[in-house]
Protein backbone atom coordinates (compact mmCIF):
# COMPACT_ATOMS: atom_id res chain seq x y z
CA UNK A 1 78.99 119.62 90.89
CA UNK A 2 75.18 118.66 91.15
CA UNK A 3 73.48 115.76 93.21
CA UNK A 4 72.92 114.35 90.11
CA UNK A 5 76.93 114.06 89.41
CA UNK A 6 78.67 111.12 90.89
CA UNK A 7 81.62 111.28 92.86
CA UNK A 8 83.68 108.07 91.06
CA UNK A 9 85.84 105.70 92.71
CA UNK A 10 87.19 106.96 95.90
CA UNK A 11 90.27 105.80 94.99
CA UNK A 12 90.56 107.94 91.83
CA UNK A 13 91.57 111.33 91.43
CA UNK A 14 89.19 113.46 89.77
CA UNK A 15 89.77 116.34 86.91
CA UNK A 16 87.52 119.47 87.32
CA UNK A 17 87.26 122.71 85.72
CA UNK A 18 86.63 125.51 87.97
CA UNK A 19 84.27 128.09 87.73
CA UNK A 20 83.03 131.21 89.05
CA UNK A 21 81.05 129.68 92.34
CA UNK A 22 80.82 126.15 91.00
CA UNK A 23 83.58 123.35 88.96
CA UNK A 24 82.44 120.74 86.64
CA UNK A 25 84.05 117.34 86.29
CA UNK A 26 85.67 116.59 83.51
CA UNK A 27 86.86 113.07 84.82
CA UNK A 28 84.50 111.79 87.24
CA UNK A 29 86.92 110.72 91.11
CA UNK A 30 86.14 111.17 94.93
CA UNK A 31 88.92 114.15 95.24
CA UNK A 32 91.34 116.40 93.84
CA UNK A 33 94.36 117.89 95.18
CA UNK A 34 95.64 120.96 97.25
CA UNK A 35 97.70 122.82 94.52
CA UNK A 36 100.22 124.27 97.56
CA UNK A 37 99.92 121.60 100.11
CA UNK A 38 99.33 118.54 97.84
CA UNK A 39 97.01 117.01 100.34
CA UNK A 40 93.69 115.49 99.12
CA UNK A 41 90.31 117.09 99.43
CA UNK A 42 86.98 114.86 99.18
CA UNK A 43 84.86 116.70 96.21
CA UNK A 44 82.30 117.06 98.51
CA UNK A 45 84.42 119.47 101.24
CA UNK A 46 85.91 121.76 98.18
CA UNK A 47 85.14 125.30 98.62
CA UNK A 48 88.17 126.79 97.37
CA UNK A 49 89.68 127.06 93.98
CA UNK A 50 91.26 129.62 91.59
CA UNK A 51 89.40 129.63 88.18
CA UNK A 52 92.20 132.13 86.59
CA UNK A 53 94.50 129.23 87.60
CA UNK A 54 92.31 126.55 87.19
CA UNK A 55 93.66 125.60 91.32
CA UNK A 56 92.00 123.37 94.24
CA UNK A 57 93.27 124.48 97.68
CA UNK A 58 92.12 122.80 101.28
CA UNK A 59 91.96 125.58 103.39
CA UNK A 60 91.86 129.40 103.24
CA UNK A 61 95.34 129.62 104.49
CA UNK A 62 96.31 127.47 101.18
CA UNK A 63 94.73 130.13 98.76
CA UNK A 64 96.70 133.10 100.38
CA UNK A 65 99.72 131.34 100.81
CA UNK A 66 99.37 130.91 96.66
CA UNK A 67 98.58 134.43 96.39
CA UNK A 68 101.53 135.96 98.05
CA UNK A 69 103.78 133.30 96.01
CA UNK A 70 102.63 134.41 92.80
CA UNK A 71 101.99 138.66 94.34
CA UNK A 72 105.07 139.38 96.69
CA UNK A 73 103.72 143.05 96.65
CA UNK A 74 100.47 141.63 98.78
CA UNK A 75 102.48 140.72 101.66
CA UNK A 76 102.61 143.00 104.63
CA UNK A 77 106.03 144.56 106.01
């Protein structure tokens, strides 16, 4: 997302598509939504996504915790 792009209603969910280092909107909103913890994340404070997956996720801790779900090997003993 740009400067340029705005952020929508702030009531309104938006739709992105997520790419390498940067998403585009597809359906213009103020958030989307953790794909593990379902909790809502302004566009503006989204740093972390899955583009294979085409994933938001609020925190660091969200990403891994998808990562281990979907790659059980990953996990430490």
């Amino acid at each position: 997302m740009n400067r340029f792009e705005r952020a929508g209603n702030p009531a309104t969910e938006a739709q992105l598509e997520y790419l390498d280092g940067d998403f585009r909107v597809r359906k213009p909103g103020a958030f989307v939504r953790c794909a593990v913890t379902g909790q809502p994340i302004p566009l503006e404070e989204l740093r972390y996504w899955n583009v294979d997956l085409q994933e938001a996720y609020s925190s660091p801790e969200a990403k891994l915790k998808r990562l281990f779900e979907r790659n059980p090997a990953l996990r430490r003993s």
